[in-house]
C-alpha atoms as a PDB file:
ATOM      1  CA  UNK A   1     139.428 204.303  92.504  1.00  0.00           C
ATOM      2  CA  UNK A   2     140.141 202.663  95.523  1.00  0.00           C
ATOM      3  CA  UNK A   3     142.825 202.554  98.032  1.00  0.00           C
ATOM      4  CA  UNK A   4     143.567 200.662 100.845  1.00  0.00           C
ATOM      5  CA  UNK A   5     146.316 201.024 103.239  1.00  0.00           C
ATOM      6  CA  UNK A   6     147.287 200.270 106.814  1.00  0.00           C
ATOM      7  CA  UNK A   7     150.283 200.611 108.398  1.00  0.00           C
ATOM      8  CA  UNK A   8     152.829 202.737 107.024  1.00  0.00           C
ATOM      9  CA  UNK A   9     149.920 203.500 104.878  1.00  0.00           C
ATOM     10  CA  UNK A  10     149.578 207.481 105.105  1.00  0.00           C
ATOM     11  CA  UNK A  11     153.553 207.601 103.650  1.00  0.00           C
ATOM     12  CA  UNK A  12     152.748 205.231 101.119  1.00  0.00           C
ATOM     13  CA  UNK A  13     149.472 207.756 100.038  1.00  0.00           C
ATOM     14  CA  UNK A  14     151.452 210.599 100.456  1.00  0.00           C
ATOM     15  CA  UNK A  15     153.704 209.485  97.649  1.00  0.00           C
ATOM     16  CA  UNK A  16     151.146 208.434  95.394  1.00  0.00           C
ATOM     17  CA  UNK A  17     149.084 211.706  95.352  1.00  0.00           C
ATOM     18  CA  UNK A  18     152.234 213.924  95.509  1.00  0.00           C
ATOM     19  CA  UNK A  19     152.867 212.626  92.040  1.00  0.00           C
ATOM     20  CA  UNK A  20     148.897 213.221  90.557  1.00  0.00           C
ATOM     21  CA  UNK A  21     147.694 215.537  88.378  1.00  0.00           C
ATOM     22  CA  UNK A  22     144.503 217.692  89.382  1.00  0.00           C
ATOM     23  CA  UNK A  23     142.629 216.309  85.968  1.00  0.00           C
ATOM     24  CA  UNK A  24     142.470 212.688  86.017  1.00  0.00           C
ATOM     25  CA  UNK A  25     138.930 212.659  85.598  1.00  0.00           C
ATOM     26  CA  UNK A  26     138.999 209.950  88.647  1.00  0.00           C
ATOM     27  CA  UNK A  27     138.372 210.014  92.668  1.00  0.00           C
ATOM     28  CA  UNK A  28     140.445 208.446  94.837  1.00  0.00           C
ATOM     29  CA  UNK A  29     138.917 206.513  98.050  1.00  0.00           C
ATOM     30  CA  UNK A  30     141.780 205.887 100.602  1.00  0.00           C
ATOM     31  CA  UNK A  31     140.038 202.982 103.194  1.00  0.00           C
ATOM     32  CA  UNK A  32     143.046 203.558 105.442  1.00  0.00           C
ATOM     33  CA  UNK A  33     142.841 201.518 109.301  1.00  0.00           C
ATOM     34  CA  UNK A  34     142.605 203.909 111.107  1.00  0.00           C
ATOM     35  CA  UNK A  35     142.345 204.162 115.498  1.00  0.00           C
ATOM     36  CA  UNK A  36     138.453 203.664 116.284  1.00  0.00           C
ATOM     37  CA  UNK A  37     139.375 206.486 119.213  1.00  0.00           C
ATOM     38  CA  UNK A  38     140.749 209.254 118.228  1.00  0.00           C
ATOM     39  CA  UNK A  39     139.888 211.433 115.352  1.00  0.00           C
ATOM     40  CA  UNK A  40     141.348 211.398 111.928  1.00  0.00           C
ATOM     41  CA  UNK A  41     144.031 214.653 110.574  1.00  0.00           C
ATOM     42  CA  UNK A  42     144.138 212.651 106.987  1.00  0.00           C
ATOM     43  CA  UNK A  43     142.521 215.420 105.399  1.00  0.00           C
ATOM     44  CA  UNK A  44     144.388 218.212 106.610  1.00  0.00           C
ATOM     45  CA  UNK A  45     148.025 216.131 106.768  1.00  0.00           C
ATOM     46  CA  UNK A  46     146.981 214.842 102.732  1.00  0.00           C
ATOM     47  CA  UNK A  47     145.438 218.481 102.150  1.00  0.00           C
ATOM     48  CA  UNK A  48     149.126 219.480 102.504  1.00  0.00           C
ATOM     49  CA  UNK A  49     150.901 217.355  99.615  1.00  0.00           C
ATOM     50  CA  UNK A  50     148.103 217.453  97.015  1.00  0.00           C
ATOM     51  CA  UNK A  51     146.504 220.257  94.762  1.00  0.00           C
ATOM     52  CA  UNK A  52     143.304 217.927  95.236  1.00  0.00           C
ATOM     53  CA  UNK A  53     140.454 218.155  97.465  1.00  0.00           C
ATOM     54  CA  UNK A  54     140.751 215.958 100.238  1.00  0.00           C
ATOM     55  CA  UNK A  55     137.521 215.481 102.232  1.00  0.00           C
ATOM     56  CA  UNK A  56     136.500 213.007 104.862  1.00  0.00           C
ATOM     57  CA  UNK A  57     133.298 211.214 104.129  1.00  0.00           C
ATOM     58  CA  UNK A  58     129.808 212.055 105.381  1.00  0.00           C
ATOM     59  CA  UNK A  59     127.394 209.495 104.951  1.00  0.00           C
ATOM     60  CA  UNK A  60     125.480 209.884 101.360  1.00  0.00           C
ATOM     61  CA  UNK A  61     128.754 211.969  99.623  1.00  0.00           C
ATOM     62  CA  UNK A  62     128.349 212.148  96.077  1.00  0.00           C
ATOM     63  CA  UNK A  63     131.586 211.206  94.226  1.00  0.00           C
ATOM     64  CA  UNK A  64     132.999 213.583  91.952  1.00  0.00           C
ATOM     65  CA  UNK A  65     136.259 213.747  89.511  1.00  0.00           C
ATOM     66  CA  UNK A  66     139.541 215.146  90.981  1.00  0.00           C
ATOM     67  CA  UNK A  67     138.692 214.626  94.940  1.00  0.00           C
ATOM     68  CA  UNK A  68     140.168 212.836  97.486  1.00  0.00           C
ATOM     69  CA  UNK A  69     137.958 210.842 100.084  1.00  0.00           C
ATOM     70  CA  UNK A  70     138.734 209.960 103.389  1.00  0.00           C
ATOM     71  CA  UNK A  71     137.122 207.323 105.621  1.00  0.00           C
ATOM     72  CA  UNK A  72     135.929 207.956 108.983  1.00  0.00           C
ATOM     73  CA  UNK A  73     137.328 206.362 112.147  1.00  0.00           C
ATOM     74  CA  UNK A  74     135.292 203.321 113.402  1.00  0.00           C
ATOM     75  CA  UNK A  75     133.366 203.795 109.963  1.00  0.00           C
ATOM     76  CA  UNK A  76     133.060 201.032 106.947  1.00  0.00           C
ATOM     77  CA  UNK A  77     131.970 202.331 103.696  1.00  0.00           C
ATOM     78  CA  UNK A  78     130.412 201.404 100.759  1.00  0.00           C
ATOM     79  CA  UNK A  79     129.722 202.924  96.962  1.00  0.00           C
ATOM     80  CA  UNK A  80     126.496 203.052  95.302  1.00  0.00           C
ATOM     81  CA  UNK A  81     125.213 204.619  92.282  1.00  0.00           C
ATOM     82  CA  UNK A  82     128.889 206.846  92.732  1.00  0.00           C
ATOM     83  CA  UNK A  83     127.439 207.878  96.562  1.00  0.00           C
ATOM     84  CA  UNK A  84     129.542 207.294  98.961  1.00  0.00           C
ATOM     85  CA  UNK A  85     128.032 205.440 102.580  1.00  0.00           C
ATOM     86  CA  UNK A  86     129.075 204.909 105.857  1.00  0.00           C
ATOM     87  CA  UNK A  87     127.966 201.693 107.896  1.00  0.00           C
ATOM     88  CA  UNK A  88     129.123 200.698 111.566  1.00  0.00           C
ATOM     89  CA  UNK A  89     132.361 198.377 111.116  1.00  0.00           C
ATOM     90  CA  UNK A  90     131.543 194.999 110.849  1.00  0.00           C
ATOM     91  CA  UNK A  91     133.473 191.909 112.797  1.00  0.00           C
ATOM     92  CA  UNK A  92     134.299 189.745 110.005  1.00  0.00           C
ATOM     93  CA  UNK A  93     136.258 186.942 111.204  1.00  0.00           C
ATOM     94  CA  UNK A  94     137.402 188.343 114.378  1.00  0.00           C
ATOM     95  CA  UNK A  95     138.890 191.439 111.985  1.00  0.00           C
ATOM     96  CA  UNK A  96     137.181 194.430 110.729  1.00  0.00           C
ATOM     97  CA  UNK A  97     137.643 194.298 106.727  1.00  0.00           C
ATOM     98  CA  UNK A  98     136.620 197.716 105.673  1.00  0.00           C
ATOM     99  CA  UNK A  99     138.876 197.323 102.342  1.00  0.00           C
ATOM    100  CA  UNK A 100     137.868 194.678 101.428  1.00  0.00           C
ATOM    101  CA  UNK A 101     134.018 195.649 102.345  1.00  0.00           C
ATOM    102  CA  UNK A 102     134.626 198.599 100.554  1.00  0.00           C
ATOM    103  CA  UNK A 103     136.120 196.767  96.999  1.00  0.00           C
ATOM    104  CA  UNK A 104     133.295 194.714  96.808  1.00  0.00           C
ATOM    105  CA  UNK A 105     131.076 197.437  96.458  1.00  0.00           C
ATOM    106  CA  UNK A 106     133.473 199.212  94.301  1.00  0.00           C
ATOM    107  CA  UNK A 107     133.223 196.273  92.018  1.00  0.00           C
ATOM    108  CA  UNK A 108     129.773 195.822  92.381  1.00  0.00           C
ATOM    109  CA  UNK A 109     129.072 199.756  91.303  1.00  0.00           C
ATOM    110  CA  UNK A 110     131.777 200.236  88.719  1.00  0.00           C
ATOM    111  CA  UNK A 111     132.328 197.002  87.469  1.00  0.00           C
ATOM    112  CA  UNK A 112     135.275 197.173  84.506  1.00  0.00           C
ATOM    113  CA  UNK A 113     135.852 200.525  85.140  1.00  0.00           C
ATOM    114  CA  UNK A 114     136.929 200.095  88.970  1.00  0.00           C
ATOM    115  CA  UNK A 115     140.404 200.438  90.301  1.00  0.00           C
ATOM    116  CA  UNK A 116     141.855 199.182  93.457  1.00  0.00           C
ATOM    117  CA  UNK A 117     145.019 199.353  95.122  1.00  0.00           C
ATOM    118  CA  UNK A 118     146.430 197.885  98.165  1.00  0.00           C
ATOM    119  CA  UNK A 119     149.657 199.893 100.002  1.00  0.00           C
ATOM    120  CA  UNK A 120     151.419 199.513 102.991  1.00  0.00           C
ATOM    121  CA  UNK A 121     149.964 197.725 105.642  1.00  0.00           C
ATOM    122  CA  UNK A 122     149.667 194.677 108.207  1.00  0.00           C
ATOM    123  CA  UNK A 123     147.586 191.367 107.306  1.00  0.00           C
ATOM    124  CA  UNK A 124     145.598 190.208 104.467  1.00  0.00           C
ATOM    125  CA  UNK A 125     142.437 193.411 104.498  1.00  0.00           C
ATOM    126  CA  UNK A 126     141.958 194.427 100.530  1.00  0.00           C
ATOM    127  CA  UNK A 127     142.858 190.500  99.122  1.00  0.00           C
ATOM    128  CA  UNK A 128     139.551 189.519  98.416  1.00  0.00           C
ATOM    129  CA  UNK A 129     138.227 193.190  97.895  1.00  0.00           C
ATOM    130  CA  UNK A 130     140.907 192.797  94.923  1.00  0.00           C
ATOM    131  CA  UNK A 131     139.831 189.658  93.995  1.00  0.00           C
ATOM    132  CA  UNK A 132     135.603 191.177  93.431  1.00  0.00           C
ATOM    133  CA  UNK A 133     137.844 193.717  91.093  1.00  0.00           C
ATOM    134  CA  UNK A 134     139.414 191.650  89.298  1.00  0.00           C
ATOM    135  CA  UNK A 135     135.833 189.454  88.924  1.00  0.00           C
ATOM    136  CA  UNK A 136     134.178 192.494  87.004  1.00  0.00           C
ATOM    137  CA  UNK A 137     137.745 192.936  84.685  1.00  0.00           C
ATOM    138  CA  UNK A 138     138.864 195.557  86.863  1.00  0.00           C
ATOM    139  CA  UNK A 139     142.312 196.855  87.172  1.00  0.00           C
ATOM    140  CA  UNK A 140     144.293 196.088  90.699  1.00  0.00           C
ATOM    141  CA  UNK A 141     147.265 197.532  92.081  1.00  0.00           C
ATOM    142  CA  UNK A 142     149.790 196.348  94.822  1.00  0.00           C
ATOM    143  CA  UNK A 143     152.584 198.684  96.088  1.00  0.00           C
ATOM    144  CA  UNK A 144     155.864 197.179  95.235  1.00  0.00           C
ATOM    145  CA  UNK A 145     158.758 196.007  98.433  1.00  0.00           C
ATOM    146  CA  UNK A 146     158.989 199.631  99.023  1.00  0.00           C
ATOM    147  CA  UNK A 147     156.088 199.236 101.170  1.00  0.00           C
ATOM    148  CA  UNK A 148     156.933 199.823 104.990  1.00  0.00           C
ATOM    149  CA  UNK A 149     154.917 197.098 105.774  1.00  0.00           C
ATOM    150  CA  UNK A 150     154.557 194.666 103.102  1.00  0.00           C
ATOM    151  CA  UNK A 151     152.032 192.046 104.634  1.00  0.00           C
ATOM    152  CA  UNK A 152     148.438 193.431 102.967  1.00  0.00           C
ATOM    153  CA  UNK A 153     150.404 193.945  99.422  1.00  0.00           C
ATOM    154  CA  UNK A 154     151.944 190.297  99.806  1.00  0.00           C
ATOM    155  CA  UNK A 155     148.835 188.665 100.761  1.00  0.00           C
ATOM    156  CA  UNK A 156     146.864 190.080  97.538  1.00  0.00           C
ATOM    157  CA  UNK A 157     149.739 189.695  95.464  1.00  0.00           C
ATOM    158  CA  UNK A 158     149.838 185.859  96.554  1.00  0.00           C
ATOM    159  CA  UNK A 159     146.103 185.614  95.579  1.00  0.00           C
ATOM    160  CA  UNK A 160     146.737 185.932  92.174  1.00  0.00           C
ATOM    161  CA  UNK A 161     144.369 188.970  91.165  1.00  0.00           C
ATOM    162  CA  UNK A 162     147.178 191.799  91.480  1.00  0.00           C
ATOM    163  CA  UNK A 163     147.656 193.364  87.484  1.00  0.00           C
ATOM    164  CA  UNK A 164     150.619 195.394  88.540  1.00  0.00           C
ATOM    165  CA  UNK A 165     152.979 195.704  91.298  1.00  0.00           C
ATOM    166  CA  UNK A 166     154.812 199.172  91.602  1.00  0.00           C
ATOM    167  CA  UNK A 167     156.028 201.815  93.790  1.00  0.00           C
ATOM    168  CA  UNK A 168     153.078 204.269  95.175  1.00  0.00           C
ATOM    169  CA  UNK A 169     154.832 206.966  92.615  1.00  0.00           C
ATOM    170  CA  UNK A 170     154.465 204.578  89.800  1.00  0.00           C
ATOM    171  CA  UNK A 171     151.183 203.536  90.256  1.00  0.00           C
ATOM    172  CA  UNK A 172     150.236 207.563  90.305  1.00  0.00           C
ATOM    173  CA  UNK A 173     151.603 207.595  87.192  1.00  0.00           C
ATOM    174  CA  UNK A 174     149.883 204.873  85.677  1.00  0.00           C
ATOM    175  CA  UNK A 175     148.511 205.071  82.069  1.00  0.00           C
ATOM    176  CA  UNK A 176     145.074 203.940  83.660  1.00  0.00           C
ATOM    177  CA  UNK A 177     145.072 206.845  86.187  1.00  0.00           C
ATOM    178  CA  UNK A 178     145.901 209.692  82.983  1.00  0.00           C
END
């Protein structure tokens, strides 16, 4: 499953795997923007709120059930075969689209069976990602007006390709997360 977020993004993640069980049987890729500078404390601040795993990605990390992936700063990431990989960020447009990089390999790799959500955040990363979901009959996710920053769940909800539109808690709870 992935998850993309942006600003107000780590609250809106925090919510959502507060409310997980340890035996979904899924893992959860969070594709958060995060400062190219300075080095990430998702795992240890997520580590905190979750019975789960959290680990940041190293290039070539195998996927398993029940773990929670983190994406590097400065990093892009795609799935392949279930292995996780880590590219340089790409300019796409004059913006760096690592959701929606990484969705379209998420599609491309699970097909049906991929997930993807878009939380809080600022401007449109994760709408066509969503859209590559929905392509293969994938499910897709947008958090609900609860989001701090509601521009990245708008924008893919106004696409057309969003199934459901809930709170972060909600979407935990999800009978296609159980």
């Amino acid at each position: 499953m992935g998850i993309g977020a942006s600003a107000g993004g780590l609250e809106a993640f925090t919510r959502l795997v507060q409310q997980l069980p340890s035996d979904t049987g899924l893992a959860f890729v969070l594709v958060q923007h995060l400062d190219p500078e300075h080095e990430s404390k998702l795992p240890q601040l997520l580590g905190r709120v979750t019975n789960l795993p959290v680990l940041e990605v190293i290039n070539n990390t195998r996927v398993r059930p029940n773990h929670v992936y983190v994406i590097l700063p400065n990093k892009s990431m795609t799935i392949e075969r279930r292995t996780l990989k880590l590219v340089p960020r790409k300019n796409r447009d004059g913006q760096y689209r690592s959701i929606d990089h990484f969705f379209e390999s998420l599609a491309t790799d699970q097909g049906h069976q991929a997930i993807g959500v878009i939380l809080s955040g600022t401007a449109t990363d994760g709408s066509v990602g969503l859209q590559a979901i929905k392509g293969r009959d994938g499910i897709t996710f947008a958090q609900d007006e609860s989001a701090k920053y509601d521009s990245m769940p708008r924008s893919a909800i106004a696409a057309g390709d969003v199934d459901f539109v809930l709170p972060p808690e909600d979407i935990a709870n999800s009978p296609f997360l159980r």
